[in-house]
Protein backbone atom coordinates (compact mmCIF):
# COMPACT_ATOMS: atom_id res chain seq x y z
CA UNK A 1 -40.26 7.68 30.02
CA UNK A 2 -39.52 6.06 26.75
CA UNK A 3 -37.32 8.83 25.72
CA UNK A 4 -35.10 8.15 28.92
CA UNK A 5 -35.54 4.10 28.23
CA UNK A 6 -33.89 4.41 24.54
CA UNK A 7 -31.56 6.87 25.90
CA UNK A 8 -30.89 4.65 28.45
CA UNK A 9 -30.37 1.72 26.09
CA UNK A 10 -28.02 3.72 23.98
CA UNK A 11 -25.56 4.72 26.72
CA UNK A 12 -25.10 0.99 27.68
CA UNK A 13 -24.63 -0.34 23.83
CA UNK A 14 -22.13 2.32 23.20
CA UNK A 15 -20.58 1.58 27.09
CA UNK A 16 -20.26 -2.42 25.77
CA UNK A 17 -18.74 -1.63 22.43
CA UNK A 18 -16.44 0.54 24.11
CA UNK A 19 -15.51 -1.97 26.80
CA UNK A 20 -15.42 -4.69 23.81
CA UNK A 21 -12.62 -2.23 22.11
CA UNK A 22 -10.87 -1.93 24.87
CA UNK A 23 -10.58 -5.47 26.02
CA UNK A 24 -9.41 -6.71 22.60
CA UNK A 25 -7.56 -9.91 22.83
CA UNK A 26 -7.03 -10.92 18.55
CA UNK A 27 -5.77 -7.89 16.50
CA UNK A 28 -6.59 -8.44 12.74
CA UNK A 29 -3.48 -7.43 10.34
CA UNK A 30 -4.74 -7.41 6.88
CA UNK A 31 -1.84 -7.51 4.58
CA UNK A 32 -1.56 -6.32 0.77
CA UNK A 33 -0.89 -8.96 -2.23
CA UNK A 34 1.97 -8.00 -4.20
CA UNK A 35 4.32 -10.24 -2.98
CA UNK A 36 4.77 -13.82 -2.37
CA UNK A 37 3.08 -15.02 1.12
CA UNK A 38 5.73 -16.52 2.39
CA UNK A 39 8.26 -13.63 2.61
CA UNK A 40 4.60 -11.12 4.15
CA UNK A 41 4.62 -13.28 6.86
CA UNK A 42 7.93 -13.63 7.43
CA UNK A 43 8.66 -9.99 7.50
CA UNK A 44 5.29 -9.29 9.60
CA UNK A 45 6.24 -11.85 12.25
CA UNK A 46 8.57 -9.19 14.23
CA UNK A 47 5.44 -6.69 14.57
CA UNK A 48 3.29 -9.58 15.54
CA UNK A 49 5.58 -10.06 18.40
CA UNK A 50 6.01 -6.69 19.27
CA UNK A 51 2.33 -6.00 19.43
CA UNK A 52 1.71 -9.03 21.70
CA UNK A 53 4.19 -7.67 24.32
CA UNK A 54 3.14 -3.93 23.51
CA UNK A 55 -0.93 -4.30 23.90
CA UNK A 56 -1.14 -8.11 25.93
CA UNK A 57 -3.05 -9.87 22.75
CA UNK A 58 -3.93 -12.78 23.28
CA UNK A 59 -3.24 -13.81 19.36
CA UNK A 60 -2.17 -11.24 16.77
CA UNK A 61 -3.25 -13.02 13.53
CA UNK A 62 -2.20 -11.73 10.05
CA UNK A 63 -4.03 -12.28 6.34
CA UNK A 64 -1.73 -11.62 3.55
CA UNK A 65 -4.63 -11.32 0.74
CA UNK A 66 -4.00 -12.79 -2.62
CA UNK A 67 -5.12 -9.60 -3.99
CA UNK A 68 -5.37 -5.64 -2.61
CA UNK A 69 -9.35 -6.59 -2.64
CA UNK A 70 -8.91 -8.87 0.12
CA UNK A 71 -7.31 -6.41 2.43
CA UNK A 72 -10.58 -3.62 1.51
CA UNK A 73 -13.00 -5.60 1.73
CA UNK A 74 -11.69 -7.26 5.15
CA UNK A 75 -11.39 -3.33 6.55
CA UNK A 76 -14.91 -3.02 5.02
CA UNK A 77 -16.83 -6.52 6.25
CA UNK A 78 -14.80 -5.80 9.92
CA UNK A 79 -12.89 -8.57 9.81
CA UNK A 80 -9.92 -7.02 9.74
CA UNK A 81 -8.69 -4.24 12.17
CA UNK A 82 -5.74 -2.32 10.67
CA UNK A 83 -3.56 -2.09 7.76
CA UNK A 84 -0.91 -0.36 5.39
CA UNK A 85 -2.99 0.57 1.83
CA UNK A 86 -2.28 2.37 -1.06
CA UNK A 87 -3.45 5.60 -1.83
CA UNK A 88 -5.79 3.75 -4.36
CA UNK A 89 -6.76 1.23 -1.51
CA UNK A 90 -7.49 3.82 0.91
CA UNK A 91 -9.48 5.74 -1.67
CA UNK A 92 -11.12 2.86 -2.33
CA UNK A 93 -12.20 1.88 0.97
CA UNK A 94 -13.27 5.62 1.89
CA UNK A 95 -15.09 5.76 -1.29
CA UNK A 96 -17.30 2.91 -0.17
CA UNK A 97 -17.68 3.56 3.52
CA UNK A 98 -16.28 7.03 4.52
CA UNK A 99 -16.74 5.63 8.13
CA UNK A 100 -15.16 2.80 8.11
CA UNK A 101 -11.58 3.31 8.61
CA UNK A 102 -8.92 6.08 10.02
CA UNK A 103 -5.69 6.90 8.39
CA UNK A 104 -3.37 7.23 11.11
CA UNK A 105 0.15 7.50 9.54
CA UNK A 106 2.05 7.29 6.87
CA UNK A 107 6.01 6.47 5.55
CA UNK A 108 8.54 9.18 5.50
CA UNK A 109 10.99 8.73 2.73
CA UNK A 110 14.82 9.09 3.66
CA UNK A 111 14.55 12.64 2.70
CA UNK A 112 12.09 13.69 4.58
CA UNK A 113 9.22 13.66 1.57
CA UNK A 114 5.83 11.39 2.14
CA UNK A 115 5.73 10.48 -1.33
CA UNK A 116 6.86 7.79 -4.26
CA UNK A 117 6.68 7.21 -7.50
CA UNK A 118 5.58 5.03 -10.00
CA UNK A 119 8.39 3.83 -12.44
CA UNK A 120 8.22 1.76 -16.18
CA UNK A 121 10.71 -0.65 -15.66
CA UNK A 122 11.79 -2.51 -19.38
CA UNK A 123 14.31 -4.84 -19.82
CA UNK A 124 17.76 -2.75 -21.04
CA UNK A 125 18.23 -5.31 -23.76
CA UNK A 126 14.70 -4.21 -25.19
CA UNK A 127 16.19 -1.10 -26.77
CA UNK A 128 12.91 0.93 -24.86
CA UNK A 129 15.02 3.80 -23.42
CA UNK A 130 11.59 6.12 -22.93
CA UNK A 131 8.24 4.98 -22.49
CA UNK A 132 7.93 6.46 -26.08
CA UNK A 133 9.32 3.67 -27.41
CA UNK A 134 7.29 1.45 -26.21
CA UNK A 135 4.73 2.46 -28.54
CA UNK A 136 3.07 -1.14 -30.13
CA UNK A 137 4.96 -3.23 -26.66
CA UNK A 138 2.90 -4.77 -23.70
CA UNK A 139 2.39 -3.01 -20.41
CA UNK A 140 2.32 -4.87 -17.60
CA UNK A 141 0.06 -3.61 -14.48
CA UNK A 142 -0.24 -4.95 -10.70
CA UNK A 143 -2.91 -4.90 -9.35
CA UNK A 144 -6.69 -2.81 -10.23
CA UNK A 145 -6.37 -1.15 -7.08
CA UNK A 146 -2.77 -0.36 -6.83
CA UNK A 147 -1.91 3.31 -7.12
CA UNK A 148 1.56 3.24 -8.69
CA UNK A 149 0.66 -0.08 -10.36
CA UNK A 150 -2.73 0.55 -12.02
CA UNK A 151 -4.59 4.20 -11.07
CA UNK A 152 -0.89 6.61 -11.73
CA UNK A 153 0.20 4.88 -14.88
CA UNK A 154 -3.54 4.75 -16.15
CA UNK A 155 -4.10 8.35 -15.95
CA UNK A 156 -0.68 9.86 -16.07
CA UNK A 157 1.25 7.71 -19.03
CA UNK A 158 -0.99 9.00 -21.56
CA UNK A 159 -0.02 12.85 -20.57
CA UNK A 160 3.51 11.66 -22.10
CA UNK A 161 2.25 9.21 -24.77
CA UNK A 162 -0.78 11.36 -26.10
CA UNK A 163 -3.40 8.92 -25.91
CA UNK A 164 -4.94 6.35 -23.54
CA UNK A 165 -2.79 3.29 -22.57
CA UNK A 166 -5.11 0.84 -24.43
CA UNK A 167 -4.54 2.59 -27.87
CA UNK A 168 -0.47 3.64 -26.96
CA UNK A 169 0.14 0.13 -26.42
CA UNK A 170 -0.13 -3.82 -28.18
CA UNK A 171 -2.46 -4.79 -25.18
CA UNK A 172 -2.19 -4.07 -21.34
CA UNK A 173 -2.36 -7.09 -18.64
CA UNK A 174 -2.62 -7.34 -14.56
CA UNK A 175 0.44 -9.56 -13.33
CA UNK A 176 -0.91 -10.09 -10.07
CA UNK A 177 1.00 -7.52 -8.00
CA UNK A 178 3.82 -5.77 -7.95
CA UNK A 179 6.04 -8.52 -7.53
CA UNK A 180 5.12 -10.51 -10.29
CA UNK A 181 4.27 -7.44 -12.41
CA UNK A 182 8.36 -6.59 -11.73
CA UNK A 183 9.09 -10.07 -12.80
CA UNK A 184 7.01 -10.38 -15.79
CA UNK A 185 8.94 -7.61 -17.54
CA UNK A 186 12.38 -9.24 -16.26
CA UNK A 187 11.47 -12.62 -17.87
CA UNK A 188 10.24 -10.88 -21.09
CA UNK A 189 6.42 -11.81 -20.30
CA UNK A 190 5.15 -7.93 -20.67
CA UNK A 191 7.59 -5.11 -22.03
CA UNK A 192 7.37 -2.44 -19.43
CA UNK A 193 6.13 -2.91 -16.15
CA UNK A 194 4.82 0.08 -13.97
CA UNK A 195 5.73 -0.44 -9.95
CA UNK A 196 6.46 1.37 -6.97
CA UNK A 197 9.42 3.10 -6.09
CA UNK A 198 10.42 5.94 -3.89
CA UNK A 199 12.88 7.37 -6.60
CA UNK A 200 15.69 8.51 -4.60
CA UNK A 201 18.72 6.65 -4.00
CA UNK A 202 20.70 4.55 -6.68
CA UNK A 203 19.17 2.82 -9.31
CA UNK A 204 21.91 0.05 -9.24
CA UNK A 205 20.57 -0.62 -5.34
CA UNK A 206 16.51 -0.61 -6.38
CA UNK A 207 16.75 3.18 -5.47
CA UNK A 208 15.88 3.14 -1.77
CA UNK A 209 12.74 1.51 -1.15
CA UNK A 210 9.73 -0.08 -2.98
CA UNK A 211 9.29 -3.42 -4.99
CA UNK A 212 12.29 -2.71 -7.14
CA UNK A 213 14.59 -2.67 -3.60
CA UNK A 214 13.22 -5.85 -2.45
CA UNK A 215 13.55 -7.69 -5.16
CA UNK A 216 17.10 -6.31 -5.59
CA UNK A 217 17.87 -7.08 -2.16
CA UNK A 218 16.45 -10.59 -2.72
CA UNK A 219 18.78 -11.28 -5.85
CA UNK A 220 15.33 -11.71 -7.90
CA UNK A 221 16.73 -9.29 -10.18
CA UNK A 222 19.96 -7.70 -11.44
CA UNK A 223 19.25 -3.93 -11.96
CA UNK A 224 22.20 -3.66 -14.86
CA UNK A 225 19.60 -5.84 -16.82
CA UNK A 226 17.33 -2.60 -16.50
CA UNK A 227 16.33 0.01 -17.66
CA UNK A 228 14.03 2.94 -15.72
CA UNK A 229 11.88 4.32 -18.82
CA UNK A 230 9.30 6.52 -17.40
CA UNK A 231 8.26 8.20 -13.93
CA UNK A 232 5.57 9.38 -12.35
CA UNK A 233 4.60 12.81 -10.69
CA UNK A 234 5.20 12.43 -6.78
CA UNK A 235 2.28 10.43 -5.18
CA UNK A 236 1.11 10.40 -1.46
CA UNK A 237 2.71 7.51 -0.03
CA UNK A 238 -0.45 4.98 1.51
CA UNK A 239 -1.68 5.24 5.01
CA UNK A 240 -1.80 3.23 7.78
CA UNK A 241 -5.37 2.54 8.75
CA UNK A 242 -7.43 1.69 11.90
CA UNK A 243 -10.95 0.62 11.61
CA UNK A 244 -12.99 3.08 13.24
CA UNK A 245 -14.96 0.42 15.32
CA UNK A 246 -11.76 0.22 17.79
CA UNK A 247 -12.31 4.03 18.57
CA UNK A 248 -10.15 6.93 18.84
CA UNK A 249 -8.39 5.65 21.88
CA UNK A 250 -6.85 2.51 20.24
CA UNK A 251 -6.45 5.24 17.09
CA UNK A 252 -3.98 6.68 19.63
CA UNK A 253 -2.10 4.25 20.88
CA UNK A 254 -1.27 2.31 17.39
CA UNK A 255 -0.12 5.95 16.12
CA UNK A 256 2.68 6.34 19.48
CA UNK A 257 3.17 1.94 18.71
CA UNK A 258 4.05 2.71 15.26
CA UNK A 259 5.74 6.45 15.87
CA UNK A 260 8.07 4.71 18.09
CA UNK A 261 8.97 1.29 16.03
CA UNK A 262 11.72 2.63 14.09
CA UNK A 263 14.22 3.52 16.45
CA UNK A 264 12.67 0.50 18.81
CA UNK A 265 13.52 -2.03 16.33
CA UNK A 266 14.41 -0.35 12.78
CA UNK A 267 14.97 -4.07 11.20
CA UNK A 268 11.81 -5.22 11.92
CA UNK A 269 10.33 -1.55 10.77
CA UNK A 270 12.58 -2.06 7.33
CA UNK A 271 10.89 -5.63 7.04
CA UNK A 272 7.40 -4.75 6.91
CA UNK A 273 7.78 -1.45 4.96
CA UNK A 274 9.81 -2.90 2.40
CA UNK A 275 13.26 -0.66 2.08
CA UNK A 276 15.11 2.35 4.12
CA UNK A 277 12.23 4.58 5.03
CA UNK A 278 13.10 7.40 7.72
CA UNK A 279 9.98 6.38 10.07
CA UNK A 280 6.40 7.27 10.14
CA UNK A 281 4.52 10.78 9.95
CA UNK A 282 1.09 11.63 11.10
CA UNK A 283 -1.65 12.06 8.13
CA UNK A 284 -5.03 12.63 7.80
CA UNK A 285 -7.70 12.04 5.25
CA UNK A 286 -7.67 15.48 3.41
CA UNK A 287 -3.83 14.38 2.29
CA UNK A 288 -5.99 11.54 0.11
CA UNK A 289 -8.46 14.33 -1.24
CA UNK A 290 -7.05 14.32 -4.35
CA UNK A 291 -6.61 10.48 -5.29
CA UNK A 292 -9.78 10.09 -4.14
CA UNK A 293 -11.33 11.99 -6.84
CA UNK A 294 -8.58 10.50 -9.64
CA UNK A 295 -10.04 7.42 -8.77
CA UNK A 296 -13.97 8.35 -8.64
CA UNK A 297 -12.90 9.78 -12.25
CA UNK A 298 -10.93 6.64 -13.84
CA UNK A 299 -12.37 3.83 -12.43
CA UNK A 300 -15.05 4.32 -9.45
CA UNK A 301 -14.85 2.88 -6.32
């Protein structure tokens, strides 16, 4: 009798949460720092709207974080209910709470790849033409739990240098994002900043996507004043993530939303991804397998 009581009690607390996820009337959109607010919300307004008149929300609200950390730990507390991460992010997050969240998707480059890079960007009138030369110069980092900004350059730059980042260079500092981390190096605050870029494309445009683009495309910077001094290896672009409370059914329907925004409306898709991306691929946790561990082995959850 008991058995069939908790059984009982079970069935209707997992029937609620399920009729809770369904009924949703706010949808959460966490949103990464690295940028200034201002411009987030302004290019996150279109997929506000689009979700209202997709789903029926009754209020889609969006929380551009001051830092990456805001975004993981709002996916982690459950009070936020999707986002675009990092790698890093993501491996953060899953490194914490394995349950907590569901990549869904991620960005397809314009040829087809679903990776990026992390580039050293110095000032041309510097005289740094390779990251060798900026042996003694300041580094400039976004953010502790950006991939191309912190985790790639951390572990990778000393493969080319020889020796950790905090001995190869004068002193290493976090610029608060990629944005400002770009701009640092442009105003002569840091020597060589490390961002993300997908690579491909012409350096005189910001390549095709990435901060470099936007800030290009924003006349924050004039790429003849640079100077691309190292690369990276390819890295898995980030996913898009649902928290796993919503259940696989809104999983689902955010993946065919998301799938289909590009050819829907590709200006408001170029908005919030930042660049020319082709559109969105399906992923799954296993492509993260390996950042994961980089970042259990450099700098723990």
């Amino acid at each position: 009798m008991l058995k069939k009581a908790l059984f009982a009690a079970t069935a209707l607390f997992a029937l609620a949460g399920a009729a809770n996820a369904a009924d949703l009337k706010e949808f959460r959109i966490g949103i990464l720092g690295g940028e200034n607010e201002t411009d987030r919300l302004r290019n996150y307004a279109c997929l506000a709207d689009h979700l209202k008149q997709e789903f029926g929300f009754e209020k889609v609200s969006l929380f551009p974080a001051a830092d990456y950390d805001g975004v993981i730990q709002g996916l982690l507390g459950g009070t936020l209910d999707f986002a675009e991460l990092g790698a890093s992010g993501y491996a953060a997050v899953y490194i914490k709470d394995p349950k907590a969240v569901t990549p869904i998707l991620t960005t397809q480059q314009k040829d087809g790849s679903t990776g990026y890079h992390s580039i050293g960007l110095a000032l041309k009138s510097s005289g740094i033409k390779t990251i060798l030369d900026a042996k003694g110069k300041k580094l400039g980092y976004a953010d502790p739990d950006s991939t191309s900004g912190y985790l790639v350059p951390l572990t990778q730059i000393p493969k080319d240098t020889g020796m950790p980042n905090d001995k190869f260079f004068a002193s290493t500092q976090f610029n608060g994002g990629h944005e400002n981390n770009l701009l640092a190096a442009y105003d002569g605050k840091v020597d060589v900043a490390v961002d993300d870029s997908s690579g491909i494309g012409d350096f005189k445009d910001g390549y095709t996507s990435g901060t470099f683009r936007k800030e290009v495309d924003k006349g924050a910077v004039d790429p003849n004043k640079l100077v691309e001094v190292w690369r990276s290896p390819l890295i898995p672009n980030g996913p898009l993530v649902v928290r796993n409370a919503l259940g696989q059914d809104w999983q689902t329907k955010l993946a065919a939303f998301f799938t289909a925004l590009p050819e829907k409306d590709h200006k408001c898709f170029a908005a919030i991804e930042g660049g020319d991306y082709k559109g969105y691929s399906p992923v799954k946790h296993d492509f993260y397998n390996t950042v994961v561990e980089v970042r259990k082995a450099a700098i723990g959850g």
